[in-house]
Protein backbone atom coordinates (compact mmCIF):
# COMPACT_ATOMS: atom_id res chain seq x y z
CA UNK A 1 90.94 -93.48 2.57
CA UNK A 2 90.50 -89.91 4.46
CA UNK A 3 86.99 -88.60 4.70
CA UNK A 4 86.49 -85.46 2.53
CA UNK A 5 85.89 -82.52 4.80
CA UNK A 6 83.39 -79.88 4.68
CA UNK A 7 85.23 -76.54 5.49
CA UNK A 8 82.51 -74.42 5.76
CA UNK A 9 80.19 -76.91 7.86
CA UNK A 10 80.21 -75.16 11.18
CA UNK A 11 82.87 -77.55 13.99
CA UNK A 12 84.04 -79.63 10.93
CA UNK A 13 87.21 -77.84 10.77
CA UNK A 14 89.42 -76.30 12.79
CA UNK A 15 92.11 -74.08 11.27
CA UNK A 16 95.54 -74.13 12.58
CA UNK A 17 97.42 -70.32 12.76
CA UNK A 18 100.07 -70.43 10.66
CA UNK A 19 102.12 -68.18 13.48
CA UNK A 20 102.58 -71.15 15.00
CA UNK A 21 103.05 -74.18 12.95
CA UNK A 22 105.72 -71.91 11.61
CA UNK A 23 107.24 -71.83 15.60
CA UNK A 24 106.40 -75.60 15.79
CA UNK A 25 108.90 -76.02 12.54
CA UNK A 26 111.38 -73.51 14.05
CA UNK A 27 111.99 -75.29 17.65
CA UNK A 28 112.07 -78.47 15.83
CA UNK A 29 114.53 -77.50 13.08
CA UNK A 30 116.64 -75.62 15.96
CA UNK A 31 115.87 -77.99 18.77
CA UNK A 32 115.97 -74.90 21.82
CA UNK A 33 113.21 -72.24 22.21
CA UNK A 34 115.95 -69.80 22.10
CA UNK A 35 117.59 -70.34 18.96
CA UNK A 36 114.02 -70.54 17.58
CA UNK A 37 113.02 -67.09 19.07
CA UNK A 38 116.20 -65.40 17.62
CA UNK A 39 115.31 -67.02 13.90
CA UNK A 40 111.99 -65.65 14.62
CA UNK A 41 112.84 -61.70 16.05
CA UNK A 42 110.44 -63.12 18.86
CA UNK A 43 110.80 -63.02 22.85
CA UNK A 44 111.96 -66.58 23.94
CA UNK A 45 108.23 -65.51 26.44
CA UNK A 46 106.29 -65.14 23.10
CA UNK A 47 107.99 -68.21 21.14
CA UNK A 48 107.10 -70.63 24.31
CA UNK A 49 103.70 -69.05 24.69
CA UNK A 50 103.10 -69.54 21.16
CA UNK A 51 103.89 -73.42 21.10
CA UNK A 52 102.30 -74.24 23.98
CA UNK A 53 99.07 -72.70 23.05
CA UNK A 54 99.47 -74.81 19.68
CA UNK A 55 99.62 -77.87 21.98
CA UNK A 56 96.88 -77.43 24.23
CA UNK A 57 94.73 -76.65 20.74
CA UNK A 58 95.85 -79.80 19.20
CA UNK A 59 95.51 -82.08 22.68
CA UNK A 60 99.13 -83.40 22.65
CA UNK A 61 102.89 -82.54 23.37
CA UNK A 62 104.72 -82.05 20.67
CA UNK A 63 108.45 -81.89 22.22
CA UNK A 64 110.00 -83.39 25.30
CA UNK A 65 111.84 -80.44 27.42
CA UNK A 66 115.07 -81.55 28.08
CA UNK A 67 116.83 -79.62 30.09
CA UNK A 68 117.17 -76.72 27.09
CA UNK A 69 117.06 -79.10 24.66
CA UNK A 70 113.99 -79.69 22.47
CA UNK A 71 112.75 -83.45 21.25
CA UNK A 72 110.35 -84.15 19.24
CA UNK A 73 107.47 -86.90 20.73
CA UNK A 74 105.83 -89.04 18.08
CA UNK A 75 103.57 -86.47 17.65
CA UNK A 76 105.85 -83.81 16.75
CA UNK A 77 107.64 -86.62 14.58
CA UNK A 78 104.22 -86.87 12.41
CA UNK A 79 103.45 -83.71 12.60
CA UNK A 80 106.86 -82.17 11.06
CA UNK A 81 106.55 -83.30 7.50
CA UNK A 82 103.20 -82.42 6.86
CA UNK A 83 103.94 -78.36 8.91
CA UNK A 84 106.65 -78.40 6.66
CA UNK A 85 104.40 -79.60 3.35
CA UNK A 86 101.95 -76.51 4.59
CA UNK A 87 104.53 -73.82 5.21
CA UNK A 88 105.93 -74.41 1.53
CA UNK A 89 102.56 -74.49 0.05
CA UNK A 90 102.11 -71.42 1.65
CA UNK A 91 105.24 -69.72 0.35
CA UNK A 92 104.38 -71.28 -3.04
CA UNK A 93 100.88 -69.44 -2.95
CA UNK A 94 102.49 -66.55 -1.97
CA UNK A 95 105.23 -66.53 -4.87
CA UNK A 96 102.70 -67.48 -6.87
CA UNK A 97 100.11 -63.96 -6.79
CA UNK A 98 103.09 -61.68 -6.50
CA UNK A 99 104.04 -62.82 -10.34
């Protein structure tokens, strides 16, 4: 069982930005930083700058570059259902206190 975690107890918890779990579910729904940026109204530059700060903050790759191509690693694999879980909880608080 997961250990219950303090939020408010100071280097407990480190938020993610939802700017870019939200590019993280992009390139991997696309699969190229390019079709991701144009989804996005974003520079392919500010798309790529985006996810790769999201990697070095969470210590792993999350895609494979392949050629233009963008794979998931078994990060990114375990990663996707639960940005996915959080961007629709999101949209579902949102819908939620506009009535």
């Amino acid at each position: 069982m997961a250990r219950e975690i303090d939020l408010l107890e100071p280097g407990s918890f480190v938020p993610m930005e939802s700017h870019r779990l939200l590019v993280f579910h992009a390139v991997a729904q696309t699969g190229t930083i390019a079709e991701a940026a144009r989804q996005m109204c974003l520079t392919r530059s500010a798309l790529s700058h985006a996810l790769r700060t999201f990697e070095v903050e969470l210590g792993c790759a999350l895609f494979r570059r392949e050629d233009r191509k963008m794979a998931l690693t078994s990060a990114g694999e375990r990663l996707l259902p639960q940005a996915r879980s959080i961007l629709e909880a999101m949209h579902a608080a949102r819908i939620s206190v506009m009535g």
